[in-house]
N, C-alpha and C. Protein backbone atom coordinates (compact mmCIF):
# COMPACT_ATOMS: atom_id res chain seq x y z
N UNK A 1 -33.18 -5.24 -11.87
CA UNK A 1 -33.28 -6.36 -12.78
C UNK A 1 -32.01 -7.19 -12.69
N UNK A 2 -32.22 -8.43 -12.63
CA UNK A 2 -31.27 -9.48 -12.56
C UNK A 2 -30.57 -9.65 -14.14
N UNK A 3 -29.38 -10.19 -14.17
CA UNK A 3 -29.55 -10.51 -15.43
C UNK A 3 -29.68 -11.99 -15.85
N UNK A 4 -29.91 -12.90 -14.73
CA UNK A 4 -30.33 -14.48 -14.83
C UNK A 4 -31.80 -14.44 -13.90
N UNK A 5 -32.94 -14.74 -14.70
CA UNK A 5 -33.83 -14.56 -14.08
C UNK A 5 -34.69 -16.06 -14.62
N UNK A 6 -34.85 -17.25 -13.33
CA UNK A 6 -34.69 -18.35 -13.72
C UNK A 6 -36.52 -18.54 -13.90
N UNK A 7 -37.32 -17.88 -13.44
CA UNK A 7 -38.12 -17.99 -13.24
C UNK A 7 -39.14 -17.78 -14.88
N UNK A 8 -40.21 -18.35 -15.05
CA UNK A 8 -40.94 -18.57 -16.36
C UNK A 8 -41.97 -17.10 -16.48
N UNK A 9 -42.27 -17.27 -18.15
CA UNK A 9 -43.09 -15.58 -18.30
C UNK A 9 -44.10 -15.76 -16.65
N UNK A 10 -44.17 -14.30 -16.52
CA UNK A 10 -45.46 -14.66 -15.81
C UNK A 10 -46.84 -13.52 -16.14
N UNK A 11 -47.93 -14.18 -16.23
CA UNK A 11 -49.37 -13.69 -16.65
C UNK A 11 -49.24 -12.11 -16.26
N UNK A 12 -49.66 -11.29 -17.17
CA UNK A 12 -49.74 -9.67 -16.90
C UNK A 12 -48.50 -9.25 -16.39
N UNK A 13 -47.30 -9.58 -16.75
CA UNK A 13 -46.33 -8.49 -16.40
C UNK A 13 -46.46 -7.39 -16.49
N UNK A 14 -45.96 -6.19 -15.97
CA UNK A 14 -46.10 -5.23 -16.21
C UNK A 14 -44.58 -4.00 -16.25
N UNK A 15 -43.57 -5.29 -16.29
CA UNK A 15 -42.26 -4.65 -16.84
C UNK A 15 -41.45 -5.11 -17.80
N UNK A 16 -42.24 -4.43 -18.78
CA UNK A 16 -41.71 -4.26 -19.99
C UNK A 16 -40.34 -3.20 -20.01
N UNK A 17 -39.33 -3.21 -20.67
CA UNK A 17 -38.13 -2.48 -21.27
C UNK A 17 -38.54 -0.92 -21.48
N UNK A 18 -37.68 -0.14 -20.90
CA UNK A 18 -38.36 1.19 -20.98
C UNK A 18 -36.23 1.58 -20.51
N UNK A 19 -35.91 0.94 -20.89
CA UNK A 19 -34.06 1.41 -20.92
C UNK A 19 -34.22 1.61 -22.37
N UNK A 20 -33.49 2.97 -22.25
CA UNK A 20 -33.15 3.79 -23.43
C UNK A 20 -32.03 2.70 -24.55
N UNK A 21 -30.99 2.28 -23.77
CA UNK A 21 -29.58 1.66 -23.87
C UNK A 21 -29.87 0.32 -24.38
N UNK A 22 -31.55 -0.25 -24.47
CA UNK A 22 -31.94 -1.75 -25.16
C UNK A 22 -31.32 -1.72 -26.55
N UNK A 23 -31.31 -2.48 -26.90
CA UNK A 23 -31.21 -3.06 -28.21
C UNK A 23 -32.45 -2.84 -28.62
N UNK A 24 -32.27 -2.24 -30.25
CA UNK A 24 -33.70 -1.94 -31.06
C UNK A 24 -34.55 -3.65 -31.51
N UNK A 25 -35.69 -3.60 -31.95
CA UNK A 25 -36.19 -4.62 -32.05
C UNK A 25 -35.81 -5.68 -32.53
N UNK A 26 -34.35 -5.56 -33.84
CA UNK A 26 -34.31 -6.39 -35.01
C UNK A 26 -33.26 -6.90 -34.18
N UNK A 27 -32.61 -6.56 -33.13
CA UNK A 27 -31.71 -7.36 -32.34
C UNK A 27 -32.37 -8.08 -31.24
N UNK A 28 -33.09 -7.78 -30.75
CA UNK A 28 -34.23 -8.68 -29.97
C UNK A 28 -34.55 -10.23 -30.50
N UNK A 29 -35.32 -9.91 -31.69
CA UNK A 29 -35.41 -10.81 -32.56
C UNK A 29 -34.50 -11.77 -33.23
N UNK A 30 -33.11 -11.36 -33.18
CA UNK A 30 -32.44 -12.30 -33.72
C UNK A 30 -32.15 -12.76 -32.44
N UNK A 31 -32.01 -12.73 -31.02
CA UNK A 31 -32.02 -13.28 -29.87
C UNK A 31 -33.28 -14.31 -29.85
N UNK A 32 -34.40 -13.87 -29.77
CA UNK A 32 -35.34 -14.83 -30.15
C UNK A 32 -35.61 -15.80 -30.68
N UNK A 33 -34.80 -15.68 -32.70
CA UNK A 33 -34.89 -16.81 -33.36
C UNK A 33 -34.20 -17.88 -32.92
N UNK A 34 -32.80 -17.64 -32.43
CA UNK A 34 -31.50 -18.21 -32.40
C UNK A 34 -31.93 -19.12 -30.67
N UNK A 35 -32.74 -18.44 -29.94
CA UNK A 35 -32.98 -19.00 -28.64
C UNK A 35 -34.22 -20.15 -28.92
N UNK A 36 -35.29 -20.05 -29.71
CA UNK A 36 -36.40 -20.60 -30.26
C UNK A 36 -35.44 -22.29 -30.98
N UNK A 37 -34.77 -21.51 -31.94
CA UNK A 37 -34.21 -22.58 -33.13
C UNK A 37 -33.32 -23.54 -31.52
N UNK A 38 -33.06 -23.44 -31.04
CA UNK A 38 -31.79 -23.76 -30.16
C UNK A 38 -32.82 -24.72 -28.91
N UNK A 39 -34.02 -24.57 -28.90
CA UNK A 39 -35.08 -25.53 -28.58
C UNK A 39 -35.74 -26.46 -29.57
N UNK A 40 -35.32 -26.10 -30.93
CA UNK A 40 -35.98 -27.09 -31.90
C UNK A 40 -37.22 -26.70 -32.57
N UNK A 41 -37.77 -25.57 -32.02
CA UNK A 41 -38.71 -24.88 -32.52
C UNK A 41 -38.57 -24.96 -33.99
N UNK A 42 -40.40 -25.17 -34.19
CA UNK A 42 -40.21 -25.73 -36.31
C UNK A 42 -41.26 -24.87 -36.73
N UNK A 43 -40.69 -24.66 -37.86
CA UNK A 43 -41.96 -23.75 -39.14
C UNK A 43 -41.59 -22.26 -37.88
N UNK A 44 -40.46 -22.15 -38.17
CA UNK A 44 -39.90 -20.59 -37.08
C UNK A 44 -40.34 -19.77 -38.49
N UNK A 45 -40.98 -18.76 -37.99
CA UNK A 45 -41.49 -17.30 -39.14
C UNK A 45 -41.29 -16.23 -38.66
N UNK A 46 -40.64 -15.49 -39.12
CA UNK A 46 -40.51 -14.11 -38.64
C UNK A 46 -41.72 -12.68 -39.51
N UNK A 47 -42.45 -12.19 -39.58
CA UNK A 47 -43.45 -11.61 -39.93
C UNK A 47 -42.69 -9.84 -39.29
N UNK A 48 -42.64 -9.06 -40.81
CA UNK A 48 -42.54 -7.60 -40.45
C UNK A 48 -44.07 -6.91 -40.21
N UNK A 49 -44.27 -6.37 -39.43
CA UNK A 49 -45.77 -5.70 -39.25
C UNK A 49 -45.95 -4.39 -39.02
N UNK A 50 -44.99 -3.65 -38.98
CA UNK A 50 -44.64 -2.17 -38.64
C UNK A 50 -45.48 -1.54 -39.70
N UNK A 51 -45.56 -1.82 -40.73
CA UNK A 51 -46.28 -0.82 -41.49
C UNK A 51 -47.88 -1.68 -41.78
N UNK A 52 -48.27 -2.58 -41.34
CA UNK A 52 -49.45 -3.11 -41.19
C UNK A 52 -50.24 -3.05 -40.09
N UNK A 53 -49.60 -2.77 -39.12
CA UNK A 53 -49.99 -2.89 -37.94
C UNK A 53 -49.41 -1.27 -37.09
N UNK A 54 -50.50 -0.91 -35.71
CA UNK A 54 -49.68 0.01 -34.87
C UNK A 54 -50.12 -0.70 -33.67
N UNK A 55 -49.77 -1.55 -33.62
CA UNK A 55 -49.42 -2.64 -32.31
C UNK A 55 -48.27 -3.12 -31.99
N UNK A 56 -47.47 -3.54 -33.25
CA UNK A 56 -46.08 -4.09 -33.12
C UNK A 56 -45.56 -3.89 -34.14
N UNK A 57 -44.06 -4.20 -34.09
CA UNK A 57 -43.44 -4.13 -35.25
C UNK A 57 -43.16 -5.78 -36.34
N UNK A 58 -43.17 -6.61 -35.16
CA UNK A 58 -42.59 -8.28 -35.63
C UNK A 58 -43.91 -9.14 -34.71
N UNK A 59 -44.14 -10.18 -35.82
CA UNK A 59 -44.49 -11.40 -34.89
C UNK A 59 -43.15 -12.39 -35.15
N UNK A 60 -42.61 -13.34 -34.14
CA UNK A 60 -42.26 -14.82 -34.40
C UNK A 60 -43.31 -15.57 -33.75
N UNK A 61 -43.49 -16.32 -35.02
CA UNK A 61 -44.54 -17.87 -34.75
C UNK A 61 -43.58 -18.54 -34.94
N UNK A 62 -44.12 -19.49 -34.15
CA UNK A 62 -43.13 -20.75 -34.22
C UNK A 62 -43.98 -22.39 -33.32
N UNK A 63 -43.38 -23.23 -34.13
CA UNK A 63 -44.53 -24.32 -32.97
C UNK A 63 -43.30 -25.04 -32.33
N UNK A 64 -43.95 -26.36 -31.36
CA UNK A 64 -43.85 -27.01 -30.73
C UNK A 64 -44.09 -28.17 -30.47
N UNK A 65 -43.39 -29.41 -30.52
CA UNK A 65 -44.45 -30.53 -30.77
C UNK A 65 -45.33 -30.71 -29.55
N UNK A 66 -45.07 -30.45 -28.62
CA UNK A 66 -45.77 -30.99 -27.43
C UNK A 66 -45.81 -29.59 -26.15
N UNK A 67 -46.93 -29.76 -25.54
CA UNK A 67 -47.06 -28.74 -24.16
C UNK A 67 -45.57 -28.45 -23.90
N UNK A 68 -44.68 -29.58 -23.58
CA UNK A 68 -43.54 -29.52 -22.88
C UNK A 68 -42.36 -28.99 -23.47
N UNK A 69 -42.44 -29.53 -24.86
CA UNK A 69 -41.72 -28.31 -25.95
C UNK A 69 -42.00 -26.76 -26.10
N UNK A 70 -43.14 -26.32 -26.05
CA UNK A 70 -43.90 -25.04 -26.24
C UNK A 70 -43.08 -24.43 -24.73
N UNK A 71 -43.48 -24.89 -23.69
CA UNK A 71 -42.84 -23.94 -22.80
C UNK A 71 -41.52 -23.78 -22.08
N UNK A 72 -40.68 -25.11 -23.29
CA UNK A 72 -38.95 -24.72 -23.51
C UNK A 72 -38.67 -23.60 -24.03
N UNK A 73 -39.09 -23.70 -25.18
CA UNK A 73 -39.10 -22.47 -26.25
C UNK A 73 -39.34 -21.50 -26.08
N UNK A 74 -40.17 -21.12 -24.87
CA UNK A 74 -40.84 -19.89 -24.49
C UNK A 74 -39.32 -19.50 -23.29
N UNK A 75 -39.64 -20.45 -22.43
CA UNK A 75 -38.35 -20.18 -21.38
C UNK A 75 -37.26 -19.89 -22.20
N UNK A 76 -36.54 -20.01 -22.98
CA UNK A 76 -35.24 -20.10 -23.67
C UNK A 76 -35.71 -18.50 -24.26
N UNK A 77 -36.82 -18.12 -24.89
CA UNK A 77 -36.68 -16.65 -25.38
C UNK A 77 -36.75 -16.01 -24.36
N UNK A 78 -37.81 -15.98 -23.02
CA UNK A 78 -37.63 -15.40 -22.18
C UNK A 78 -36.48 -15.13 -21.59
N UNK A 79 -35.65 -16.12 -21.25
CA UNK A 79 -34.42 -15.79 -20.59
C UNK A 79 -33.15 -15.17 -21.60
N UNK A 80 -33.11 -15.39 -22.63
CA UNK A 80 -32.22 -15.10 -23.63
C UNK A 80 -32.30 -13.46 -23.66
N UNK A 81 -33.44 -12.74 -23.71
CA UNK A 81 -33.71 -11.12 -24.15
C UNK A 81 -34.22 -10.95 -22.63
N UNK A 82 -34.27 -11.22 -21.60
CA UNK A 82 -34.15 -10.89 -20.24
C UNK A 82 -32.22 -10.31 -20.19
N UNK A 83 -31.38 -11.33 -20.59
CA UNK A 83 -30.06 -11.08 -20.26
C UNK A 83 -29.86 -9.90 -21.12
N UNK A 84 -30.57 -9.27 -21.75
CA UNK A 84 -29.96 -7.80 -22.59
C UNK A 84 -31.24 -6.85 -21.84
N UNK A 85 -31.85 -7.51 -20.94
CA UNK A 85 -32.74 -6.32 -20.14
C UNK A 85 -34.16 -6.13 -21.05
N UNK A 86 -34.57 -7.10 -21.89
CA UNK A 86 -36.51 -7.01 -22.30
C UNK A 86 -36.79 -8.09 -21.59
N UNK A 87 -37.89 -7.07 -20.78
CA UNK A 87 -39.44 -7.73 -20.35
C UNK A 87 -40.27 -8.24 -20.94
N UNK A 88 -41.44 -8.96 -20.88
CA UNK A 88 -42.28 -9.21 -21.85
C UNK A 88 -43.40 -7.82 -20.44
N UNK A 89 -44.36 -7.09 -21.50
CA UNK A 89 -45.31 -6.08 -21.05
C UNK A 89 -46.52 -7.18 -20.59
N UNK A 90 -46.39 -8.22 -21.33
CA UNK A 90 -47.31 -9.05 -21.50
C UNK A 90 -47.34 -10.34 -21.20
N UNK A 91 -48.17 -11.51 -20.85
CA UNK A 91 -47.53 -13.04 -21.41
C UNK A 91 -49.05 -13.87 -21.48
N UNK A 92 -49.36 -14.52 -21.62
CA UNK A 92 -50.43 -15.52 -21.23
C UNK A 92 -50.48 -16.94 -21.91
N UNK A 93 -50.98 -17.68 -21.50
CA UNK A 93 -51.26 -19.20 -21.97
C UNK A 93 -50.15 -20.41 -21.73
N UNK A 94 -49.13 -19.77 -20.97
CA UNK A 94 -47.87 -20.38 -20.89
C UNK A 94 -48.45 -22.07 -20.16
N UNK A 95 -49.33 -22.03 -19.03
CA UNK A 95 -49.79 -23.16 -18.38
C UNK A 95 -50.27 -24.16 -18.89
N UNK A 96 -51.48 -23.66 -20.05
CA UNK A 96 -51.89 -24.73 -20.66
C UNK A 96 -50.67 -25.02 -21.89
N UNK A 97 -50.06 -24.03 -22.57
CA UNK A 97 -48.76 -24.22 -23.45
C UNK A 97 -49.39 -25.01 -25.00
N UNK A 98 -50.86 -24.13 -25.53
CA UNK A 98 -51.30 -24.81 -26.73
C UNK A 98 -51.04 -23.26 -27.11
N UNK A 99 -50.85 -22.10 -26.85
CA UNK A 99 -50.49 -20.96 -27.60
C UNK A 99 -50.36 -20.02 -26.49
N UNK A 100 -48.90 -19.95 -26.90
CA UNK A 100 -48.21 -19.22 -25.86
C UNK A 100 -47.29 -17.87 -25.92
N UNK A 101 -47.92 -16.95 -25.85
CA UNK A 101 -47.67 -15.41 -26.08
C UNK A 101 -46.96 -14.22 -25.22
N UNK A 102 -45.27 -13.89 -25.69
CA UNK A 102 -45.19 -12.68 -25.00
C UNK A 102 -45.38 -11.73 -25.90
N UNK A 103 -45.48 -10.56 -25.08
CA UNK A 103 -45.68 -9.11 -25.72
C UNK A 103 -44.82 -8.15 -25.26
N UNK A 104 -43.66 -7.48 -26.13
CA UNK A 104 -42.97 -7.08 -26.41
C UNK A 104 -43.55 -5.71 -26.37
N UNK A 105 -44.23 -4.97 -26.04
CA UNK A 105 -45.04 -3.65 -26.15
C UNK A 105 -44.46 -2.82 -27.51
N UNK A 106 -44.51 -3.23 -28.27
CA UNK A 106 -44.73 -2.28 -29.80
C UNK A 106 -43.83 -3.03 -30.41
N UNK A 107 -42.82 -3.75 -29.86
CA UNK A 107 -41.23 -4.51 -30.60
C UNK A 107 -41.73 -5.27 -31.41
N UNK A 108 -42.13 -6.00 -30.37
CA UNK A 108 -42.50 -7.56 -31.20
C UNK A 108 -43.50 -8.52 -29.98
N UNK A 109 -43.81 -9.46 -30.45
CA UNK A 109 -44.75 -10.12 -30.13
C UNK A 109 -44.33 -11.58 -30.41
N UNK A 110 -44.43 -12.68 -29.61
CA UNK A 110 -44.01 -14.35 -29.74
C UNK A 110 -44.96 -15.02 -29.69
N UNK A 111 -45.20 -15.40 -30.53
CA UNK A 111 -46.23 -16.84 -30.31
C UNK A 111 -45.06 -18.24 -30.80
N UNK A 112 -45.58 -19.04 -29.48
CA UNK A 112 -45.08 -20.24 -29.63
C UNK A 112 -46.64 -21.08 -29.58
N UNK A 113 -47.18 -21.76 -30.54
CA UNK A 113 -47.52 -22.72 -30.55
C UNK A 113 -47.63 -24.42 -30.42
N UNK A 114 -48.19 -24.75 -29.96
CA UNK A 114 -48.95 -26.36 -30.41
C UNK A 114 -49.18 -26.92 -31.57
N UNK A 115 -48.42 -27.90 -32.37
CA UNK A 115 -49.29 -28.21 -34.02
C UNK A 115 -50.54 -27.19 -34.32
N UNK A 116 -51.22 -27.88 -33.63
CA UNK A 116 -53.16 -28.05 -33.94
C UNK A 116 -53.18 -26.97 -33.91
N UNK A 117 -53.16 -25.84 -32.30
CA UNK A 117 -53.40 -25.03 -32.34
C UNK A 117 -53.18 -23.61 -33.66
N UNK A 118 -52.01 -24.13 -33.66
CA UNK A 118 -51.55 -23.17 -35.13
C UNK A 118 -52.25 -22.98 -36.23
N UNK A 119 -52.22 -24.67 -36.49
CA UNK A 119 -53.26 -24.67 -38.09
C UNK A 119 -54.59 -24.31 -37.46
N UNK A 120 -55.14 -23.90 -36.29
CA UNK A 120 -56.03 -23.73 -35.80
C UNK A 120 -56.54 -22.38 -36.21
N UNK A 121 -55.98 -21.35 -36.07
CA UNK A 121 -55.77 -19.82 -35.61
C UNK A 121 -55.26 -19.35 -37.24
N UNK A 122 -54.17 -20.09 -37.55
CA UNK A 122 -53.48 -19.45 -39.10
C UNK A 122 -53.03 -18.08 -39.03
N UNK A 123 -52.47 -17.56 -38.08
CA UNK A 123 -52.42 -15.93 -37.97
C UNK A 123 -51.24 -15.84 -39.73
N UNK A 124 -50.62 -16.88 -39.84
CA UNK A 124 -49.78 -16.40 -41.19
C UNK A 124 -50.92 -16.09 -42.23
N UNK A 125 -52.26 -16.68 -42.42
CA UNK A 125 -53.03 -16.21 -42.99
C UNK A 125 -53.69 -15.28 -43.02
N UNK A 126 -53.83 -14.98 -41.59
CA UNK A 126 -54.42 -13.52 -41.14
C UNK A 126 -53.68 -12.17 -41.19
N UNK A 127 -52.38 -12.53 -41.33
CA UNK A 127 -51.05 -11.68 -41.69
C UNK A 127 -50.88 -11.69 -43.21
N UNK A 128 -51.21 -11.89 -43.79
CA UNK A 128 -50.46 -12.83 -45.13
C UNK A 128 -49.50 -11.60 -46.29
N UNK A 129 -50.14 -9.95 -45.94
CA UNK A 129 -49.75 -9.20 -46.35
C UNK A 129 -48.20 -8.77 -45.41
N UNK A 130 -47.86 -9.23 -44.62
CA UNK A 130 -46.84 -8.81 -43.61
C UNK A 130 -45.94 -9.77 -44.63
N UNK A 131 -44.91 -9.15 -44.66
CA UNK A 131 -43.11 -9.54 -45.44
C UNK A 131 -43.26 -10.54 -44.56
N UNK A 132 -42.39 -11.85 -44.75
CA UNK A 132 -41.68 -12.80 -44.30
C UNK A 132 -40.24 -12.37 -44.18
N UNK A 133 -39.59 -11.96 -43.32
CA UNK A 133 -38.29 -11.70 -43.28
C UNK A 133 -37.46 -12.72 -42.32
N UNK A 134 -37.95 -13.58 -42.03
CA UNK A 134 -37.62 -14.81 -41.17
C UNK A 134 -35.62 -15.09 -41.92
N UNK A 135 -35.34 -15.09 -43.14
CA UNK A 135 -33.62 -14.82 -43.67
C UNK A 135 -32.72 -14.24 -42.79
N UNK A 136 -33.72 -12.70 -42.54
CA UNK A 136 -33.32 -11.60 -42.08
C UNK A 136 -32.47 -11.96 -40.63
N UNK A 137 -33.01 -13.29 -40.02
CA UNK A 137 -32.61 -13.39 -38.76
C UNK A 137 -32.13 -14.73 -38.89
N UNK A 138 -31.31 -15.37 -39.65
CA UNK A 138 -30.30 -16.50 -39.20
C UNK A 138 -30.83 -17.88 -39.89
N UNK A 139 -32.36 -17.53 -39.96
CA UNK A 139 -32.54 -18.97 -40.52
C UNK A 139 -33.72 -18.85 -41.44
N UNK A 140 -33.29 -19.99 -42.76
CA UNK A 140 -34.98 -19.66 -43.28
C UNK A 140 -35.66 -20.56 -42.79
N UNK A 141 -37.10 -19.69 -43.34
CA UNK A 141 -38.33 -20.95 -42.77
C UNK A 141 -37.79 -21.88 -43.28
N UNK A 142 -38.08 -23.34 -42.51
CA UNK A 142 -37.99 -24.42 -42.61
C UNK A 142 -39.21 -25.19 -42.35
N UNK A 143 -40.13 -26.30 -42.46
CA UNK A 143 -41.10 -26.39 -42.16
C UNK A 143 -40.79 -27.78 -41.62
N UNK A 144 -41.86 -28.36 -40.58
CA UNK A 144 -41.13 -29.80 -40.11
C UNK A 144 -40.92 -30.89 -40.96
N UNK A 145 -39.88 -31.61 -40.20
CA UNK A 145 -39.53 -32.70 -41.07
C UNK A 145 -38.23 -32.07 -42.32
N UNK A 146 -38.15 -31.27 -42.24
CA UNK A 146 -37.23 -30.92 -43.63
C UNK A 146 -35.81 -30.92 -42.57
């Protein structure tokens, strides 16, 4: 593993983080917010799911105004938690960039969205019992325009 790896998620990875010596999830994540926020990424949410879920521990949602924003934001987390050695296990939608997902295999999970698409899907609604701990990591929700 490199630790500058210039290249974008790519569809079905299949090397995910399996170093003992990673950083646990809640440091991941604050790499994430801080790489997301640092693209402009708006309505950033951090969602605890560990005890709701046995899939993951965190979602960050976060949108994008445009295709071309969505897969800044994505590149900037990708490469940010690449340089401490996480893979995404996972990735998809990065091309079309209306909802765009890595998978963190149990850590956490990223969705970067599109406006529309978001209010589309509502996973904060579909979550709604998951803590908001979005504080927890550097910034509060903010929603656009504020």
């Amino acid at each position: 593993m490199t630790s500058t790896d210039p290249a974008p998620p790519t569809i079905d990875s299949a090397e995910g983080s399996e170093d003992p010596a990673a950083p646990p999830a809640s440091d991941w994540m604050r790499l994430a917010v801080h790489a997301a926020l640092d693209r402009k990424a708006e309505d950033l949410k951090v969602l605890q799911l560990g005890k709701l879920s046995g899939f993951t521990d965190y979602f960050l949602i976060c949108t994008g105004r445009n295709e071309r924003q969505v897969q800044a934001i994505i590149d900037a987390i990708d490469e940010a938690l690449r340089k401490v050695g996480a893979r995404p296990l996972h990735s998809e939608g990065y091309n079309h960039a209306r909802w765009v997902l890595l998978d963190y295999g149990g850590e956490m999970v990223i969705h970067v969205f599109h406006e529309e698409t978001r209010r589309f899907y509502g996973l904060e609604r579909l979550w709604a019992d998951a803590p908001d701990v979005t504080a927890d990591y550097g910034e509060p929700a903010v929603a656009a325009g504020s």
